[in-house]
PDB file of N, CA and C in Angstrom:
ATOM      1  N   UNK A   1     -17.364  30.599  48.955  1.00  0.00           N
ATOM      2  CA  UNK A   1     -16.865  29.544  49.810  1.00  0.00           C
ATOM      3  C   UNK A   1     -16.249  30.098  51.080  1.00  0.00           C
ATOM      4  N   UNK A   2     -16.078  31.530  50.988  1.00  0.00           N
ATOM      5  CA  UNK A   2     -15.337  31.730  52.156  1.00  0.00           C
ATOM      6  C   UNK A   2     -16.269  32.219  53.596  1.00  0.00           C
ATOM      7  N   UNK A   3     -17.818  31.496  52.978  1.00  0.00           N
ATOM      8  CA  UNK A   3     -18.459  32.217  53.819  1.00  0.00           C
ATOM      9  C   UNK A   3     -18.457  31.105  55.309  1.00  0.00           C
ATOM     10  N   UNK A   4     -18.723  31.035  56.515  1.00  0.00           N
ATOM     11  CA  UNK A   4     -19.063  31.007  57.734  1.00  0.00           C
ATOM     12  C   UNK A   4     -20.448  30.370  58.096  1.00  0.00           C
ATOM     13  N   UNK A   5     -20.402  28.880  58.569  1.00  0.00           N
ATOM     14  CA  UNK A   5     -21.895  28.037  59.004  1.00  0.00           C
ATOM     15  C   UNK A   5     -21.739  29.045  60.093  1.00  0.00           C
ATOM     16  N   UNK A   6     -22.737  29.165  60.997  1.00  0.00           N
ATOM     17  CA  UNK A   6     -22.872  29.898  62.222  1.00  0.00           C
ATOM     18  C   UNK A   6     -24.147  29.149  62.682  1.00  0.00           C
ATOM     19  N   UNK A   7     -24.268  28.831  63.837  1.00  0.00           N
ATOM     20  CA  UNK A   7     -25.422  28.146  63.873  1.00  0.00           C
ATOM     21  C   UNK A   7     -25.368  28.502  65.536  1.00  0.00           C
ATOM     22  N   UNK A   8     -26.431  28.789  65.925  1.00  0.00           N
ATOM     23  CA  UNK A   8     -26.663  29.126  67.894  1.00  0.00           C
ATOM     24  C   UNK A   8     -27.059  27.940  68.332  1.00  0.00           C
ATOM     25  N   UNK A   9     -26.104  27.380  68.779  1.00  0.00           N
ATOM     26  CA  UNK A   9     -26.465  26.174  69.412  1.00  0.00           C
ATOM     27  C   UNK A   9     -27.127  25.689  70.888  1.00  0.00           C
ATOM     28  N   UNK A  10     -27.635  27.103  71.825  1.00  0.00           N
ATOM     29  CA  UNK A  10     -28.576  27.170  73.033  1.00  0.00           C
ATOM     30  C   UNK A  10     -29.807  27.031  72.170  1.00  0.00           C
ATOM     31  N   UNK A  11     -29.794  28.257  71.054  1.00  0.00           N
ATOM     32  CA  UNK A  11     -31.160  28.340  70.700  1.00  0.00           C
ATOM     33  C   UNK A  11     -31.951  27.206  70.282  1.00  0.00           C
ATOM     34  N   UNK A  12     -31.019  26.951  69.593  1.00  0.00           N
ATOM     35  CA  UNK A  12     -31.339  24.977  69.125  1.00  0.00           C
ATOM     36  C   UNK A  12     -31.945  24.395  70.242  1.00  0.00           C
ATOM     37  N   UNK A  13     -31.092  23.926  71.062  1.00  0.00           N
ATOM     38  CA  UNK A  13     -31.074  23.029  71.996  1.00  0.00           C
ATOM     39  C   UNK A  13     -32.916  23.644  72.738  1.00  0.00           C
ATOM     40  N   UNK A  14     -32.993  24.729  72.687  1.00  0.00           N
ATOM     41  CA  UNK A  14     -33.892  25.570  73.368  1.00  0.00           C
ATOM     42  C   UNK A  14     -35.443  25.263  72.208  1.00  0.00           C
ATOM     43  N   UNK A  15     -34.950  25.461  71.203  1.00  0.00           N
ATOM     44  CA  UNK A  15     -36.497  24.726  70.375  1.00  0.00           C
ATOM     45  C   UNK A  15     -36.203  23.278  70.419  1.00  0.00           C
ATOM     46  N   UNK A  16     -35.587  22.603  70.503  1.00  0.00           N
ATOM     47  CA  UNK A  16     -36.140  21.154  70.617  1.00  0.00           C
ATOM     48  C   UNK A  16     -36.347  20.878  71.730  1.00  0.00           C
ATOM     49  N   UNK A  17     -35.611  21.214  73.006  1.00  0.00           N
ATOM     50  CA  UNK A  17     -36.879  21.169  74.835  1.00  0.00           C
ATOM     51  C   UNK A  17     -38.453  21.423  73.952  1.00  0.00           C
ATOM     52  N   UNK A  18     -38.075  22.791  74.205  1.00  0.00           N
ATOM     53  CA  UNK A  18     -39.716  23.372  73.532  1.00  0.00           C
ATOM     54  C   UNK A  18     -40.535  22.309  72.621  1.00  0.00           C
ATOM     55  N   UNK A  19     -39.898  21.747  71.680  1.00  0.00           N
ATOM     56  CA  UNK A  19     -40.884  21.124  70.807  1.00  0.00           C
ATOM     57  C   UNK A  19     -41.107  20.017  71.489  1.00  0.00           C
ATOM     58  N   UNK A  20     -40.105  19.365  72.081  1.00  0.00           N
ATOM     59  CA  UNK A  20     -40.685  18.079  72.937  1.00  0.00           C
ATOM     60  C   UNK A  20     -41.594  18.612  74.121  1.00  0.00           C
ATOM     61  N   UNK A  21     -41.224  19.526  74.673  1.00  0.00           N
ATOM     62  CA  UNK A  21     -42.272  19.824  75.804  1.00  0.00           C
ATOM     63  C   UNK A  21     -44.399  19.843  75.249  1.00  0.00           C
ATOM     64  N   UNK A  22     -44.316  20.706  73.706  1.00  0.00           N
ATOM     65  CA  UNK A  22     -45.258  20.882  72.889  1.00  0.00           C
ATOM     66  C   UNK A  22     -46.047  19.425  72.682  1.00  0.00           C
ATOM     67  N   UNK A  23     -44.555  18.280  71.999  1.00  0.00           N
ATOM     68  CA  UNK A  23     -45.100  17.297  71.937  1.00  0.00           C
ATOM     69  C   UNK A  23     -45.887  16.560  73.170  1.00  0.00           C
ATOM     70  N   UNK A  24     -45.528  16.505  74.007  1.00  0.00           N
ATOM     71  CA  UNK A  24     -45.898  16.008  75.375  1.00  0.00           C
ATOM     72  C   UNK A  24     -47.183  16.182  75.858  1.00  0.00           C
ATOM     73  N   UNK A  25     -47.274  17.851  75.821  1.00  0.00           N
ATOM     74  CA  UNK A  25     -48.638  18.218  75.801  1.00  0.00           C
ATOM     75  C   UNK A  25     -49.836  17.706  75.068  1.00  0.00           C
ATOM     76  N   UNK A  26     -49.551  17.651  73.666  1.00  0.00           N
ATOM     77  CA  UNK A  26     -50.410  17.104  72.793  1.00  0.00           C
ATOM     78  C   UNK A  26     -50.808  15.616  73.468  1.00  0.00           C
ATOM     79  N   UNK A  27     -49.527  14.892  73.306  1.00  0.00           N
ATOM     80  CA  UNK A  27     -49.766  13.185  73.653  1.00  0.00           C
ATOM     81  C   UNK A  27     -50.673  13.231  74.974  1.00  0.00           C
ATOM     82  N   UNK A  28     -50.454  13.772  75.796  1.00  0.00           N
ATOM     83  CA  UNK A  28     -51.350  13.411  77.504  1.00  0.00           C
ATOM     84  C   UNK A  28     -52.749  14.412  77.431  1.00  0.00           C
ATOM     85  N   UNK A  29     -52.843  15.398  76.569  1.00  0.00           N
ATOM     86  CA  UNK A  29     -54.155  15.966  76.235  1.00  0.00           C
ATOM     87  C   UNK A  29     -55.435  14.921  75.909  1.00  0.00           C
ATOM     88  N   UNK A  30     -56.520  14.954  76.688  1.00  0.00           N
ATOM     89  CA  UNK A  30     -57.767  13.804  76.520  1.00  0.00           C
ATOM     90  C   UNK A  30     -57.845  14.155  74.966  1.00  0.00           C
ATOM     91  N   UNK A  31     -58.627  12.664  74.696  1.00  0.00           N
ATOM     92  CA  UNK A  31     -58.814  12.871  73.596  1.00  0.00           C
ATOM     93  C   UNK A  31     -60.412  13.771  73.740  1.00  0.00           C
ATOM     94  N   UNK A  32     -60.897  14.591  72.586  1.00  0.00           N
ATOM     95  CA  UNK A  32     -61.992  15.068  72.448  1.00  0.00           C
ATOM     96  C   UNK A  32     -63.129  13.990  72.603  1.00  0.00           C
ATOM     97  N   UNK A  33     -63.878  14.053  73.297  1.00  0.00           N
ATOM     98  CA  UNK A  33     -65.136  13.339  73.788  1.00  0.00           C
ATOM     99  C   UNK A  33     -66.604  13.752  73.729  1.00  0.00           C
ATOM    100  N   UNK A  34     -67.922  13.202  72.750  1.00  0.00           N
ATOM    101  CA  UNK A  34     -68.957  14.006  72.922  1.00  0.00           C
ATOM    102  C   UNK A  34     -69.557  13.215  73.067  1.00  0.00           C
ATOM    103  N   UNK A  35     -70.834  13.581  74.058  1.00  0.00           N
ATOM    104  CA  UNK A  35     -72.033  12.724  74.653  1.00  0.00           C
ATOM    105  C   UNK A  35     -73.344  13.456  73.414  1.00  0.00           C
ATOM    106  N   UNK A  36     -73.254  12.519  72.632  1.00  0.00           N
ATOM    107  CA  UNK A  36     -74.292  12.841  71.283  1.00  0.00           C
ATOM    108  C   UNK A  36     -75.733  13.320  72.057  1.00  0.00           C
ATOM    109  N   UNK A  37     -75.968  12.827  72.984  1.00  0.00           N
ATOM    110  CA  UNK A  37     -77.428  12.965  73.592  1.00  0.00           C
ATOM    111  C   UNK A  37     -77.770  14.502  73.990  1.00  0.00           C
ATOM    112  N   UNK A  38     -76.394  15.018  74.235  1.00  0.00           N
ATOM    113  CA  UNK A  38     -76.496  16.145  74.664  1.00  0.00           C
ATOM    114  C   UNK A  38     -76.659  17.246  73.568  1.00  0.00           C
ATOM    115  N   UNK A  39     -76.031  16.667  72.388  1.00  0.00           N
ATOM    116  CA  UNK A  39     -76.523  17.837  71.382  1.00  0.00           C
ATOM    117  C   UNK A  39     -77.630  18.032  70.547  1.00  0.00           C
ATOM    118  N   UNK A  40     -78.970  17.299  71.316  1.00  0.00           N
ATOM    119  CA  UNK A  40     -80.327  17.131  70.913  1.00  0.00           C
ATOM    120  C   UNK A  40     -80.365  17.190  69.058  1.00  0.00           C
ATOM    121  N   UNK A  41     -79.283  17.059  68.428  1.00  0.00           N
ATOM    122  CA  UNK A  41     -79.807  17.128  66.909  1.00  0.00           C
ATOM    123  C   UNK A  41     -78.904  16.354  66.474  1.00  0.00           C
ATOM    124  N   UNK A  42     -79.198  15.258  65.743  1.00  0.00           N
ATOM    125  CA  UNK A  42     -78.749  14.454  65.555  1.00  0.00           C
ATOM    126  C   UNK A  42     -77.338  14.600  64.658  1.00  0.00           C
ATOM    127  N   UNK A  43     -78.078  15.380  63.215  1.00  0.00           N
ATOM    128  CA  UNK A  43     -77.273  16.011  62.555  1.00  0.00           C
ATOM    129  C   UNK A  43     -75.712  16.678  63.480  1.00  0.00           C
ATOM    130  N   UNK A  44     -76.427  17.654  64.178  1.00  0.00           N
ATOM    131  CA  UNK A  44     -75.353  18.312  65.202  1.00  0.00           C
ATOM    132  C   UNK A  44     -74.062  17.050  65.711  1.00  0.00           C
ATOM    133  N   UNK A  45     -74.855  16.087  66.271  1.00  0.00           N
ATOM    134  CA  UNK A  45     -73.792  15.223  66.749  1.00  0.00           C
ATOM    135  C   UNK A  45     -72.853  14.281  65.520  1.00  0.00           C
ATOM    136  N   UNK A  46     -73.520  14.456  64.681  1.00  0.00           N
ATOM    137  CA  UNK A  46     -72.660  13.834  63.540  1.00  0.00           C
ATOM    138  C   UNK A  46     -71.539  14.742  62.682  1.00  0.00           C
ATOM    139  N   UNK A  47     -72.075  15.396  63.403  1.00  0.00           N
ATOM    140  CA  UNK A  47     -70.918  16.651  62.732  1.00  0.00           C
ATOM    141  C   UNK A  47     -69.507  16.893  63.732  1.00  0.00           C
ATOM    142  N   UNK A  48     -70.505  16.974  65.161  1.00  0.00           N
ATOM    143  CA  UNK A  48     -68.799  16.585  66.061  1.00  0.00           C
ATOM    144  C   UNK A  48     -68.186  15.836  66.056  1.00  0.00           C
ATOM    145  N   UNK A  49     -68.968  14.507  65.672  1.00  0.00           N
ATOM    146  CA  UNK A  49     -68.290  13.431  65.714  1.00  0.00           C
ATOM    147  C   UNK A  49     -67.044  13.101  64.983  1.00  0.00           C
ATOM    148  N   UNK A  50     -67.581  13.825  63.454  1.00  0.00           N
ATOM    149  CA  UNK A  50     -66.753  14.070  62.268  1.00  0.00           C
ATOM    150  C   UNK A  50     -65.255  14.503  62.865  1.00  0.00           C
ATOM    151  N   UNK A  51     -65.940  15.875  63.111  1.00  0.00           N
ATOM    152  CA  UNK A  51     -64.841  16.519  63.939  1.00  0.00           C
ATOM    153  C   UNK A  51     -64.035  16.207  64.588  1.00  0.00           C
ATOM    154  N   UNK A  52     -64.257  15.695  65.638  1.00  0.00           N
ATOM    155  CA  UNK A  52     -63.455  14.441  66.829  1.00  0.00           C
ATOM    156  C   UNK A  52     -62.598  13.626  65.976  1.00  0.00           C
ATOM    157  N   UNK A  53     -63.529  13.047  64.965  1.00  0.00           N
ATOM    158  CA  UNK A  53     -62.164  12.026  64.479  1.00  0.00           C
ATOM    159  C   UNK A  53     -61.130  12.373  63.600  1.00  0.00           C
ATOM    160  N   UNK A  54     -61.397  13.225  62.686  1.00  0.00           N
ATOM    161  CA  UNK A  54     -59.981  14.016  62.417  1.00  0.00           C
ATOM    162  C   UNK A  54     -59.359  14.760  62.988  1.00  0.00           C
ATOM    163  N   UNK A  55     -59.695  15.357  64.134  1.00  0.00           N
ATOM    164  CA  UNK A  55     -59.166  15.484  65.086  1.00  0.00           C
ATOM    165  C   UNK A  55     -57.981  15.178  65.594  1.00  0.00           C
ATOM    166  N   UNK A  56     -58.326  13.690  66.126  1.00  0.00           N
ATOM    167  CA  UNK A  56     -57.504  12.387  66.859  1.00  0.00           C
ATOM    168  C   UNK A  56     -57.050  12.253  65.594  1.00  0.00           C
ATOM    169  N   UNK A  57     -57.066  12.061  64.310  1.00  0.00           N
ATOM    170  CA  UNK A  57     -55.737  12.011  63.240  1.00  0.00           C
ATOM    171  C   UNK A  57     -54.830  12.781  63.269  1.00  0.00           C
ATOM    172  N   UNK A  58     -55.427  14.064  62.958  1.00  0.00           N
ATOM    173  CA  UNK A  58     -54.869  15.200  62.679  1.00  0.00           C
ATOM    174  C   UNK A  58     -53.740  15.145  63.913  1.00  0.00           C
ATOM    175  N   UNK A  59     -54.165  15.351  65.321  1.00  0.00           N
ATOM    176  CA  UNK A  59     -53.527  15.310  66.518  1.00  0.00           C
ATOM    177  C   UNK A  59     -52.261  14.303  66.150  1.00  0.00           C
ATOM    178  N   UNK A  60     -52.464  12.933  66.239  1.00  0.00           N
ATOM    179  CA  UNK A  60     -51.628  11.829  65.948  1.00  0.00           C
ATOM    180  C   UNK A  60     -50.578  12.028  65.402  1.00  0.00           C
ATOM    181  N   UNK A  61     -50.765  12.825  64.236  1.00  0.00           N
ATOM    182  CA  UNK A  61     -49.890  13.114  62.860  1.00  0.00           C
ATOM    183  C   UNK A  61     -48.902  14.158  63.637  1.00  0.00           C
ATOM    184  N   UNK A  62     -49.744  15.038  64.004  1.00  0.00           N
ATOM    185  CA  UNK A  62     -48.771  16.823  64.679  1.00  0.00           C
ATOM    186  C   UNK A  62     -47.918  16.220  65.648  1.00  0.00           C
ATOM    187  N   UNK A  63     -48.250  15.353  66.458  1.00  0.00           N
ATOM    188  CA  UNK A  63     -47.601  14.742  67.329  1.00  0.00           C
ATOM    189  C   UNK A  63     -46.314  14.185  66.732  1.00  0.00           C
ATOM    190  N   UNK A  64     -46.471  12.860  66.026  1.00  0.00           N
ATOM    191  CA  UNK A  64     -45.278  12.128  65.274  1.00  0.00           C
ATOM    192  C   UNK A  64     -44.340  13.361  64.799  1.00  0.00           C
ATOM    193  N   UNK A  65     -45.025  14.304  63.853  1.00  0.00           N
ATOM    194  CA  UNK A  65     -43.777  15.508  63.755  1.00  0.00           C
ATOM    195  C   UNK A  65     -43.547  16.287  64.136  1.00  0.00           C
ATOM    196  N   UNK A  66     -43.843  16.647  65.802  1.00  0.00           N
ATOM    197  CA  UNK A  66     -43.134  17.389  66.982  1.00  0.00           C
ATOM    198  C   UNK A  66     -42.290  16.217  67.400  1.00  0.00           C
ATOM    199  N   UNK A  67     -42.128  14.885  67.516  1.00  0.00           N
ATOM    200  CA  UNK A  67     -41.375  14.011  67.921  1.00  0.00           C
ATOM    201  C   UNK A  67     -39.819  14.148  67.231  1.00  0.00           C
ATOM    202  N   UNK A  68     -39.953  14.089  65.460  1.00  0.00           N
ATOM    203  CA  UNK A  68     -39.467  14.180  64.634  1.00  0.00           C
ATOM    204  C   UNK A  68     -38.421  15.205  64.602  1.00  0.00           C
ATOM    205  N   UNK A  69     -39.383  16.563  64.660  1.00  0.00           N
ATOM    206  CA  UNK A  69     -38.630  17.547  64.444  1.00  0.00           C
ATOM    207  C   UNK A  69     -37.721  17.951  66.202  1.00  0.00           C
ATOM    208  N   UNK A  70     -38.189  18.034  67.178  1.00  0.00           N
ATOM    209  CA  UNK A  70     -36.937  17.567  68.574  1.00  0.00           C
ATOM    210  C   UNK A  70     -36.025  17.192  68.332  1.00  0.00           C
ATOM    211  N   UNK A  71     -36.481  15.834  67.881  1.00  0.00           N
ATOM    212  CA  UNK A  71     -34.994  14.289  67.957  1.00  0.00           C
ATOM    213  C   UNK A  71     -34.337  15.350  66.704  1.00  0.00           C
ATOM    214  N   UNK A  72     -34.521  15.706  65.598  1.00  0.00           N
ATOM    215  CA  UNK A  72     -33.793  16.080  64.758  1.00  0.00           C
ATOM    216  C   UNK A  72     -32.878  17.352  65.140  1.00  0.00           C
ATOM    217  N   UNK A  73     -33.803  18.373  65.458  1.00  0.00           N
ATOM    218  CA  UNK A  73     -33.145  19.368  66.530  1.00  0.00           C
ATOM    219  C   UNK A  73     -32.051  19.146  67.426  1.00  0.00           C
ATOM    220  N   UNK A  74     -32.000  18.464  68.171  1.00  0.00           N
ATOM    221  CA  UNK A  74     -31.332  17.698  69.278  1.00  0.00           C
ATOM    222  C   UNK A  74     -30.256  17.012  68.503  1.00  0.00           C
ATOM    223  N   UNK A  75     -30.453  15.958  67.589  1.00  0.00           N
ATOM    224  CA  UNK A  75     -29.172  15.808  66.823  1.00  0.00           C
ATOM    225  C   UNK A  75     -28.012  16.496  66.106  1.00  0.00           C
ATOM    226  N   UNK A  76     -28.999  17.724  65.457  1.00  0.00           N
ATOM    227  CA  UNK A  76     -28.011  18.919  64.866  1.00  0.00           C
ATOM    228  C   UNK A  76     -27.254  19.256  66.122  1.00  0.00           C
ATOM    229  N   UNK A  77     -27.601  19.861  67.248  1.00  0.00           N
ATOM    230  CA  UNK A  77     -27.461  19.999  68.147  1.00  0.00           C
ATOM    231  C   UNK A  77     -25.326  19.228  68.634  1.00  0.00           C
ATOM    232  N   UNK A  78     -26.033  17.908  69.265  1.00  0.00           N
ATOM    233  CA  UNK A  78     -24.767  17.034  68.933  1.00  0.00           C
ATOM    234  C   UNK A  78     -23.930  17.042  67.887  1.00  0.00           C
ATOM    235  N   UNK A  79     -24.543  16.979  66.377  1.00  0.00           N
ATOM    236  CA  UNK A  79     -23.346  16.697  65.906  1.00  0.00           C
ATOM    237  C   UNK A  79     -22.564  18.206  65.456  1.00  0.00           C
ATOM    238  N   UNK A  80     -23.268  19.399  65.676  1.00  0.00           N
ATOM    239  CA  UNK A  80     -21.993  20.472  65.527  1.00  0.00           C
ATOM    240  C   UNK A  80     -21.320  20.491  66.609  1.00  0.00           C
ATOM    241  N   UNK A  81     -21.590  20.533  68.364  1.00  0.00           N
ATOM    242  CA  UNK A  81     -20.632  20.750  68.534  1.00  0.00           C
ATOM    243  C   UNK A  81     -19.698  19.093  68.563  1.00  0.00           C
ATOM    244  N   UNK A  82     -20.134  17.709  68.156  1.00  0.00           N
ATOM    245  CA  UNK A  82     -18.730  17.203  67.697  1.00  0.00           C
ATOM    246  C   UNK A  82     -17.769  17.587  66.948  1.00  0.00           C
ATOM    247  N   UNK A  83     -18.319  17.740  65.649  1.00  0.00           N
ATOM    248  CA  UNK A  83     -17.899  19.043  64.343  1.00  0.00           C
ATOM    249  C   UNK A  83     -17.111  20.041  65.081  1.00  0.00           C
ATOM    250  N   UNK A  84     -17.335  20.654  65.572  1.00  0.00           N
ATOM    251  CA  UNK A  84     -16.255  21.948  66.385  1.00  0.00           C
ATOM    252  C   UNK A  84     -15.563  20.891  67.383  1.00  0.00           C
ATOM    253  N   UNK A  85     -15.665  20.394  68.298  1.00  0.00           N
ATOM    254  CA  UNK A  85     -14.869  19.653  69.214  1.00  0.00           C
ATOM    255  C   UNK A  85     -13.643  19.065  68.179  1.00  0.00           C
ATOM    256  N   UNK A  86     -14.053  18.001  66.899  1.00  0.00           N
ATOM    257  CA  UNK A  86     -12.982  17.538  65.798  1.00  0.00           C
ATOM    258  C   UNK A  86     -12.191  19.018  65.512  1.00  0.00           C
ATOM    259  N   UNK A  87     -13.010  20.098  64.722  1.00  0.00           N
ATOM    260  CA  UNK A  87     -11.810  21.011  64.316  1.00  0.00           C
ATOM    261  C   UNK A  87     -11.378  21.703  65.310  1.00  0.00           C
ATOM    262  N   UNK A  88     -11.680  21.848  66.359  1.00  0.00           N
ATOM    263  CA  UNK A  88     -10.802  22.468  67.680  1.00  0.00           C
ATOM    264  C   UNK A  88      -9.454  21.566  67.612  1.00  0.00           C
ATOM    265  N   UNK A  89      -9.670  20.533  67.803  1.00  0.00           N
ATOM    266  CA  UNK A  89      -8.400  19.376  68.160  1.00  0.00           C
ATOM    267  C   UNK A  89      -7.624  19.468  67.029  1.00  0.00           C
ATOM    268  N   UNK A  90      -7.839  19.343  66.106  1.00  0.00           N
ATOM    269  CA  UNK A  90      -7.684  19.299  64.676  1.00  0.00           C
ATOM    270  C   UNK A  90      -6.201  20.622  64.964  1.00  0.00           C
ATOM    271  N   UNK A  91      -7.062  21.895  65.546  1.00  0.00           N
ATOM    272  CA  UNK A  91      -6.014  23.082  65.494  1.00  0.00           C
ATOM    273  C   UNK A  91      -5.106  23.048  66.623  1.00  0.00           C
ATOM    274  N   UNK A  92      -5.625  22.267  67.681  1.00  0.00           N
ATOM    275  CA  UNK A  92      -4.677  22.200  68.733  1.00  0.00           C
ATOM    276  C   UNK A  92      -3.245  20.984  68.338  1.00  0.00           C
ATOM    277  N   UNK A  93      -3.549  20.334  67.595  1.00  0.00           N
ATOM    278  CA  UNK A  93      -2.833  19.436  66.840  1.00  0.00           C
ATOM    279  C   UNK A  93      -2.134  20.476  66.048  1.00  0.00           C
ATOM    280  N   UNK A  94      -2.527  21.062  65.332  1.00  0.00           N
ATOM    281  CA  UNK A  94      -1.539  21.842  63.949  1.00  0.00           C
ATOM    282  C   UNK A  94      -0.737  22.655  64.717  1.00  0.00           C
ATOM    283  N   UNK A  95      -1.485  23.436  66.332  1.00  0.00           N
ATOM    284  CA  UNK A  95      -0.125  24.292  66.593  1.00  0.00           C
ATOM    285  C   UNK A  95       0.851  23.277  67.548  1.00  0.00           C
ATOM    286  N   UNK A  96       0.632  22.424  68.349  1.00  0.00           N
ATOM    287  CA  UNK A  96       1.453  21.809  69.138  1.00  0.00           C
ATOM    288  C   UNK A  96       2.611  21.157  67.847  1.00  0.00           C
ATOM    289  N   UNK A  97       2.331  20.888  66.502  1.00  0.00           N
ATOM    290  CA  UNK A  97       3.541  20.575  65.698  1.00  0.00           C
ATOM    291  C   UNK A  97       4.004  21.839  65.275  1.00  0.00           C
ATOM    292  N   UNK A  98       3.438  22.856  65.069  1.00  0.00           N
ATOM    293  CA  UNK A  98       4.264  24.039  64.541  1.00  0.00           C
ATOM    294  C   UNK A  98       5.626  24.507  65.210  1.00  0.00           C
TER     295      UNK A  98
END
């Protein structure tokens, strides 16, 4: 019990920019697009197609939890240093009565 949370709270703040910046990218990235005509085999184009659309799931999904994991980032973020701001005061209180 006597051990020490320690937590870097730039670095934090510094992966959730990052992950929202990540997210961002993803969201305004075109979606994958194929002109079937061009891949003269039919088969061939049914296979990108495949591709493409889990894709745009897959994408969708990574997205929602780069959103997720930011906002969550970003909250830890806030609420330690409230957490330290409370026990700062907390001690500035205990010595101003001492």
């Amino acid at each position: 019990m006597g051990e020490r949370l320690k937590a870097d709270l730039d670095r934090i703040q510094e992966v959730s920019a990052r992950l929202g910046m990540i997210e961002r990218e993803f969201g305004q990235a075109s979606a994958f697009a194929a002109d079937n005509a061009a891949f003269g085999s039919q088969t061939l184009a049914s296979a990108v197609d495949s591709f493409a659309d889990g894709w745009s799931k897959h994408r969708a999904a990574l997205i929602a939890d780069l959103a997720q994991v930011a906002h969550l980032s970003a909250a830890a973020v806030t609420s330690y240093d409230g957490t330290d701001e409370k026990l700062a005061e907390g001690l500035r209180q205990a010595e101003n009565h001492a």
